[in-house]
Protein backbone atom coordinates (compact mmCIF):
# COMPACT_ATOMS: atom_id res chain seq x y z
CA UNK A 1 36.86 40.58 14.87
CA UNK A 2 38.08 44.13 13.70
CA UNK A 3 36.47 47.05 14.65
CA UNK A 4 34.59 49.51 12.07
CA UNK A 5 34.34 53.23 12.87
CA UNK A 6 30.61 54.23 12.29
CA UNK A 7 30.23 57.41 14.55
CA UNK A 8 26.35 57.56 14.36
CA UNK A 9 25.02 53.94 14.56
CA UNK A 10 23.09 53.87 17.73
CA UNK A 11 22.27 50.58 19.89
CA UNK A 12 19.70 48.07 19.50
CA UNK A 13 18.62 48.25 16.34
CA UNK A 14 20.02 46.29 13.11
CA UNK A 15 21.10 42.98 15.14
CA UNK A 16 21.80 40.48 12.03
CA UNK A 17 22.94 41.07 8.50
CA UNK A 18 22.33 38.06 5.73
CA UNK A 19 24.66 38.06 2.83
CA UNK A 20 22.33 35.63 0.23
CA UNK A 21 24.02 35.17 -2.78
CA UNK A 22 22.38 34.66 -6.16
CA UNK A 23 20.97 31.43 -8.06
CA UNK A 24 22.92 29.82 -11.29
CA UNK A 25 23.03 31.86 -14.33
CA UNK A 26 24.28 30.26 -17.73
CA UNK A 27 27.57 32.52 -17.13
CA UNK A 28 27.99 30.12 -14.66
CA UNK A 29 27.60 27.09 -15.41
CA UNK A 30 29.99 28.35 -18.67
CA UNK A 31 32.72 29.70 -16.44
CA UNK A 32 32.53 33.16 -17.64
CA UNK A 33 33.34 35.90 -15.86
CA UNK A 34 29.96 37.59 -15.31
CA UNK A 35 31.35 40.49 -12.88
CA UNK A 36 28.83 43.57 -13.95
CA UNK A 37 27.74 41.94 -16.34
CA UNK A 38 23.64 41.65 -16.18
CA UNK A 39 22.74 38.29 -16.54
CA UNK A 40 19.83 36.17 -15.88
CA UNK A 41 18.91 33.25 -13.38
CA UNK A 42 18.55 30.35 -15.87
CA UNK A 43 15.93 27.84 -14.87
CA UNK A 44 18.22 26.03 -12.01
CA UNK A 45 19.00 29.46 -10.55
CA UNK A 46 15.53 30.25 -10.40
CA UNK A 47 14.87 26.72 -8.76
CA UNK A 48 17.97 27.14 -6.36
CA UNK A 49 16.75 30.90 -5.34
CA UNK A 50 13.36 29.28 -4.74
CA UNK A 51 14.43 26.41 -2.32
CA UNK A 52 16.23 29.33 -0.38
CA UNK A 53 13.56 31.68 -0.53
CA UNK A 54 11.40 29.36 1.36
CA UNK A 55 13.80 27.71 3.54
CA UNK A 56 14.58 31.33 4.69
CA UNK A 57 11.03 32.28 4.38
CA UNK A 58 10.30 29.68 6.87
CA UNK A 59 13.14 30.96 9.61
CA UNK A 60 11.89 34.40 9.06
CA UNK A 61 8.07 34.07 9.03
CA UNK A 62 7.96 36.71 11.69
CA UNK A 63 8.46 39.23 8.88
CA UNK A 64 5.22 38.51 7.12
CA UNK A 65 3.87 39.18 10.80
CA UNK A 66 5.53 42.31 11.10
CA UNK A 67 4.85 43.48 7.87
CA UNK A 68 0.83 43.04 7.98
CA UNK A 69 1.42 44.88 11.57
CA UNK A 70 2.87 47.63 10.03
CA UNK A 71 0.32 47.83 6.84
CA UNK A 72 -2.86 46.57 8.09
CA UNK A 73 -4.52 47.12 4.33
CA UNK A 74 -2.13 44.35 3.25
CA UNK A 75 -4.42 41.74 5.94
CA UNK A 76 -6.57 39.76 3.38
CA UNK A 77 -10.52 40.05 4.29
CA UNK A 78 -13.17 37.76 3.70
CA UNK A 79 -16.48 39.27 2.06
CA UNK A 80 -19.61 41.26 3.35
CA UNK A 81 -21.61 37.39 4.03
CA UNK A 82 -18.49 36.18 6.50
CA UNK A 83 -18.92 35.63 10.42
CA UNK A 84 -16.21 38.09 11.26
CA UNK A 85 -13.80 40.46 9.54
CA UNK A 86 -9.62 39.26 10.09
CA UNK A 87 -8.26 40.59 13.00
CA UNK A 88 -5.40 42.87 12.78
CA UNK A 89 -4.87 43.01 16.26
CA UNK A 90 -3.72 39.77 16.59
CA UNK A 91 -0.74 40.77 14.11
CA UNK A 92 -0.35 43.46 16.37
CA UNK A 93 -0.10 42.24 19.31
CA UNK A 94 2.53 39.40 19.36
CA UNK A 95 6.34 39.77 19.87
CA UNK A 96 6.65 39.26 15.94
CA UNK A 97 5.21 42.35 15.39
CA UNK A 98 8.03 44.15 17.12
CA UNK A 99 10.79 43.50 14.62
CA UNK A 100 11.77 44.76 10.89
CA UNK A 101 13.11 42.89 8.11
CA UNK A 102 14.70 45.04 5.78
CA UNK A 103 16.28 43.66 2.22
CA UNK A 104 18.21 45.80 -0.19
CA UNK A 105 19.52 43.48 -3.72
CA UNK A 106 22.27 44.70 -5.97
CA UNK A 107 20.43 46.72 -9.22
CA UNK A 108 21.69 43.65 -11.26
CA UNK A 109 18.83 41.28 -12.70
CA UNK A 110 19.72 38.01 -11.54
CA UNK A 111 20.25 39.51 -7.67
CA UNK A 112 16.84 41.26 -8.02
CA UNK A 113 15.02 37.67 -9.03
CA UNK A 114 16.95 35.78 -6.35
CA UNK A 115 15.68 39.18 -3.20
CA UNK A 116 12.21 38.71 -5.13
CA UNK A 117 12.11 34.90 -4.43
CA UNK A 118 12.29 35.32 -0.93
CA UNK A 119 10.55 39.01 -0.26
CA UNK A 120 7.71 38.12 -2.65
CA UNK A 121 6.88 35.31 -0.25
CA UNK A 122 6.60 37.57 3.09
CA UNK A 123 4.97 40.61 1.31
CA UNK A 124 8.22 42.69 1.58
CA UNK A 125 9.61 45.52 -0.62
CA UNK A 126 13.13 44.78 -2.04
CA UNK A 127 15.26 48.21 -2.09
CA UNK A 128 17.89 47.77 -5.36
CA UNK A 129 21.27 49.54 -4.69
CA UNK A 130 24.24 49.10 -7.22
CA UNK A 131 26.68 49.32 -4.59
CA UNK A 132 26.53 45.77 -3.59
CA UNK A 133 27.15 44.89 -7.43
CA UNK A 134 29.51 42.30 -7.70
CA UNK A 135 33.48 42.36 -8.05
CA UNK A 136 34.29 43.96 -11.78
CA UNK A 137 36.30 41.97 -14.01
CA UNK A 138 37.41 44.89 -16.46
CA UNK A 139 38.57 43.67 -19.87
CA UNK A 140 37.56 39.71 -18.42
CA UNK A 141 34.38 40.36 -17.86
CA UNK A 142 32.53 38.11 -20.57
CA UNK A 143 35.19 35.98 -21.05
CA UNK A 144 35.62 31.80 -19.64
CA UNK A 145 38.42 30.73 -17.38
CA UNK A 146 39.83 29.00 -20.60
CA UNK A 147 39.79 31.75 -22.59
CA UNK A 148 41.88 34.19 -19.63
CA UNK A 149 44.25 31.30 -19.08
CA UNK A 150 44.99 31.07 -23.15
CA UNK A 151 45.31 34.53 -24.08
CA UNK A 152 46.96 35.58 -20.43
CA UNK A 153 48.39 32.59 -18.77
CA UNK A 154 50.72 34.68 -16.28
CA UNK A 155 47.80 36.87 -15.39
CA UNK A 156 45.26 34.27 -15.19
CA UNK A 157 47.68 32.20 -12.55
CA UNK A 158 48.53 35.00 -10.85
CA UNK A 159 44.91 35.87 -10.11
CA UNK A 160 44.26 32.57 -8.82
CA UNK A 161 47.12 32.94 -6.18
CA UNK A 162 46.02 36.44 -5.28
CA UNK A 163 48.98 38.19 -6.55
CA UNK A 164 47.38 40.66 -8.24
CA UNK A 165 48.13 39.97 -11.88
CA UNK A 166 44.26 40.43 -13.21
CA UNK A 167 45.31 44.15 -11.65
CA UNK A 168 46.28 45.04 -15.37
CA UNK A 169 43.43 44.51 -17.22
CA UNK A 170 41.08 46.65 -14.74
CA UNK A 171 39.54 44.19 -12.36
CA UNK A 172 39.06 45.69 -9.90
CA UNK A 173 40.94 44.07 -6.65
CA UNK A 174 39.71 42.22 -3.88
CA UNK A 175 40.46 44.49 -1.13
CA UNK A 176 38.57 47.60 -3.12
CA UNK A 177 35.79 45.37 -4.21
CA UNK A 178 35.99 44.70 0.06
CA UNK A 179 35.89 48.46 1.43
CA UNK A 180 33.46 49.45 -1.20
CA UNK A 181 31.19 46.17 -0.07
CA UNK A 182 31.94 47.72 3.77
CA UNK A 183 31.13 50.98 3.31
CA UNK A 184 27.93 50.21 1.70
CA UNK A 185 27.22 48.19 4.38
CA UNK A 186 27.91 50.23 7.08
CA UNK A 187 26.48 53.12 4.94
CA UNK A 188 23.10 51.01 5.03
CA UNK A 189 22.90 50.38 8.93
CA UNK A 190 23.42 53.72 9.79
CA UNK A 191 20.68 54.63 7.72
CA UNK A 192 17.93 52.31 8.53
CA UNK A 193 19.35 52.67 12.62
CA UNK A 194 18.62 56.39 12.45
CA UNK A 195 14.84 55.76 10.49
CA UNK A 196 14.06 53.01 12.62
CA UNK A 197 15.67 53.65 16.44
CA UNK A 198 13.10 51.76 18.68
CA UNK A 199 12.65 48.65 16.56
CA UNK A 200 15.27 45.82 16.03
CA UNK A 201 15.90 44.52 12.92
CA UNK A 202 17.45 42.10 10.31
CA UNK A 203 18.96 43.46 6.95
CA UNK A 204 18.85 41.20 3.95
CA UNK A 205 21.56 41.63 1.33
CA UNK A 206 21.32 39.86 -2.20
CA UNK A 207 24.19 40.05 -4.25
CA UNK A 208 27.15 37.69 -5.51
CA UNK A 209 30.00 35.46 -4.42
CA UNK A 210 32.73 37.92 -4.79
CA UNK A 211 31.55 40.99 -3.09
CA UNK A 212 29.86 39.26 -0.69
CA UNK A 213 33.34 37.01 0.75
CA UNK A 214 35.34 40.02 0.34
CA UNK A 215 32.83 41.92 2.05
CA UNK A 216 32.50 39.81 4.90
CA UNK A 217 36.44 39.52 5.46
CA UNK A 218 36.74 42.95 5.24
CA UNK A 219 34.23 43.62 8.48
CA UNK A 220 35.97 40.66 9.81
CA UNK A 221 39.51 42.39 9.81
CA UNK A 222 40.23 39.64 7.14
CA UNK A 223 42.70 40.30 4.16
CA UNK A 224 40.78 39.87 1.17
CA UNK A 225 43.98 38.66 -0.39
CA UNK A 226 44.76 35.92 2.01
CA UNK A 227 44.65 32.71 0.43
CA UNK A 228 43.26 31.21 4.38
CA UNK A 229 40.41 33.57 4.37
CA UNK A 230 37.15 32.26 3.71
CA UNK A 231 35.77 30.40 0.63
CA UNK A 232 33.55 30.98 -2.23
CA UNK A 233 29.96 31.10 -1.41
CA UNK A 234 27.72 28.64 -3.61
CA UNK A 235 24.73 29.85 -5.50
CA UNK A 236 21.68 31.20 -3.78
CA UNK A 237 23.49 30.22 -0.17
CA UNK A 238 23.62 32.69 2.36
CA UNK A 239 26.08 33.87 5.39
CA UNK A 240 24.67 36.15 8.79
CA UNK A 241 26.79 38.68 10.42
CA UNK A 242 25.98 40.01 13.69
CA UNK A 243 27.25 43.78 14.57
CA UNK A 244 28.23 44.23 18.14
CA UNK A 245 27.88 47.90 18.85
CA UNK A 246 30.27 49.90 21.18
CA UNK A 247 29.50 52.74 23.16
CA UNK A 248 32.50 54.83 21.83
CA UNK A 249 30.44 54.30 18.42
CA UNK A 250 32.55 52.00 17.07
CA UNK A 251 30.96 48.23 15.89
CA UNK A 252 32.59 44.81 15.58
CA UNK A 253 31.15 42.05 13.74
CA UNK A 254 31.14 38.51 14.66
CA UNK A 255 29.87 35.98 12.22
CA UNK A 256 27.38 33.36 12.84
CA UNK A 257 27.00 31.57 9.72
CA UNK A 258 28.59 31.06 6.62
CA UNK A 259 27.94 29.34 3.58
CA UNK A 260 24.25 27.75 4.36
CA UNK A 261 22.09 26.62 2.03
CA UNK A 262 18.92 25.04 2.50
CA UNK A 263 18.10 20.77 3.42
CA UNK A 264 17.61 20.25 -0.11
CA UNK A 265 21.17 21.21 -1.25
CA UNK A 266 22.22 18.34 0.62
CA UNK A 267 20.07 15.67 -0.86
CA UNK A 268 20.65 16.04 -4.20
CA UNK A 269 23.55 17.77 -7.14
CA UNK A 270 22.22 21.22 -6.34
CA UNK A 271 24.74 23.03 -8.75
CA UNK A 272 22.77 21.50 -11.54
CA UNK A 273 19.11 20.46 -9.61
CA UNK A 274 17.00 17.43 -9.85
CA UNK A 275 16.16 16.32 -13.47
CA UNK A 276 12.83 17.04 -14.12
CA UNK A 277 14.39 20.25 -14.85
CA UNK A 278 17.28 19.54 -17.44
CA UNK A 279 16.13 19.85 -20.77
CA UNK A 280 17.66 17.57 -23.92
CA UNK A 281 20.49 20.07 -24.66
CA UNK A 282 21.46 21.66 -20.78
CA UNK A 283 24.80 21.96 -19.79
CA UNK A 284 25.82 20.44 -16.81
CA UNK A 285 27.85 22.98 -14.14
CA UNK A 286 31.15 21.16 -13.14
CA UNK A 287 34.20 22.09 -10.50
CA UNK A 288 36.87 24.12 -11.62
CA UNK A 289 40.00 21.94 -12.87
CA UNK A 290 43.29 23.29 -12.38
């Protein structure tokens, strides 16, 4: 654990961050490098950020709860014939009630479908911020694996041994993609501690596989360059941090989870879902080789 200065976080208040990370896009399943690039869930994506909106929706129900608390207008009512109007006291008054859920998606489309998928479900606004965009890949943004490798071999296997070489072409590095993805963070709890002091609370961050690993090593104390860090993060699966706040002001995180996904992903090919969705000309997502 490595502790992060944040002077004005107070106690008792964000208790769990979720890193989810978007569904498939076509860039994807091609290899290319999407980076800042704004592209669409295709229709596996969309599939994959369903299964783990409602797998999630499921562990967080308490949010709908909460929510309808908060916004009793939001409490669906029968007509003027019915027996009784819906009770909004009884959203009220259980320990639900008592907590916040609070999700914030990178501006980029194919976050913002993936936060939707699972906010939609519990009535909750999704905040977009473009500092949790992903990693940028500079002049490889766009570009496949095969293509990098053919037209800048030394580059291309530097990068994969975290030496630095994609450095020259203006993607940006790990460790700044890490303290920008920290700094939001932090930036965020501090924020939504001071707004909401009395009530604890879960924060919900939808982004992508880059920013959120080097993110998470970087609150960790974790080298972003270290080849024994953590791995990649599949599509639409999700890691939980939990910040452990000092009295000095000061916060450590320890993490809880990482790389989940929901029952389904382990039942079937969920890089390329079940096929009733793969139409005659799909390509099929594979590992990288080499």
């Amino acid at each position: 654990m490595a502790r992060i200065h944040a002077a004005t976080v107070r106690t008792n208040m964000i208790d769990e961050v979720v890193f989810l990370r978007h569904g498939r896009t076509a860039f994807n399943v091609a290899r290319r490098l999407q980076g800042q690039i704004d592209v669409p869930l295709d229709i596996i994506g969309q599939w994959q950020a369903d299964q783990s909106a409602s797998e999630l929706a499921r562990r967080y129900y308490w949010a709908k709860v909460a929510n309808i608390a908060r916004h009793p207008d939001t409490l669906a009512q029968p007509g003027p014939g019915a027996a009784k109007s819906s009770d909004i006291e009884e959203y009220r008054q259980v320990p639900a009630s008592s907590r916040r859920m609070v999700v914030v998606s990178s501006d980029l489309f194919r976050a913002l479908q993936t936060a939707h998928a699972f906010a939609d479900m519990l009535g909750l606004d999704v905040t977009a911020d473009a500092r949790l965009r992903e990693r940028s890949f500079g002049q490889w943004e766009g570009m496949t694996r095969d293509e990098i490798r053919a037209e800048h071999a030394d580059a291309y296997d530097s990068w994969r041994v975290h030496t630095g070489g994609e450095l020259a072409f203006g993607v940006e590095s790990r460790t700044a993609t890490g303290l920008r993805g920290a700094d939001a963070v932090l930036d965020l709890v501090r924020g939504i501690n001071a707004e909401h002091a009395d009530e604890p609370t879960t924060l919900m961050l939808v982004g992508h596989g880059s920013w959120h690993v080097a993110t998470i090593e970087t609150l960790l104390g974790m080298d972003p360059d270290n080849l024994s860090n953590l791995d990649g993060m599949r599509n639409a699966f999700w890691s939980t941090l939990r910040p452990v706040y000092r009295p000095s002001g000061g916060v450590e995180w320890m993490m809880t989870a990482f790389n989940q996904g929901p029952a389904v992903a382990a039942l079937c090919d969920w890089e390329n879902g079940p096929q009733s969705l793969h139409g005659p000309h799909m390509p099929m997502w594979k590992p990288i080789e080499g």
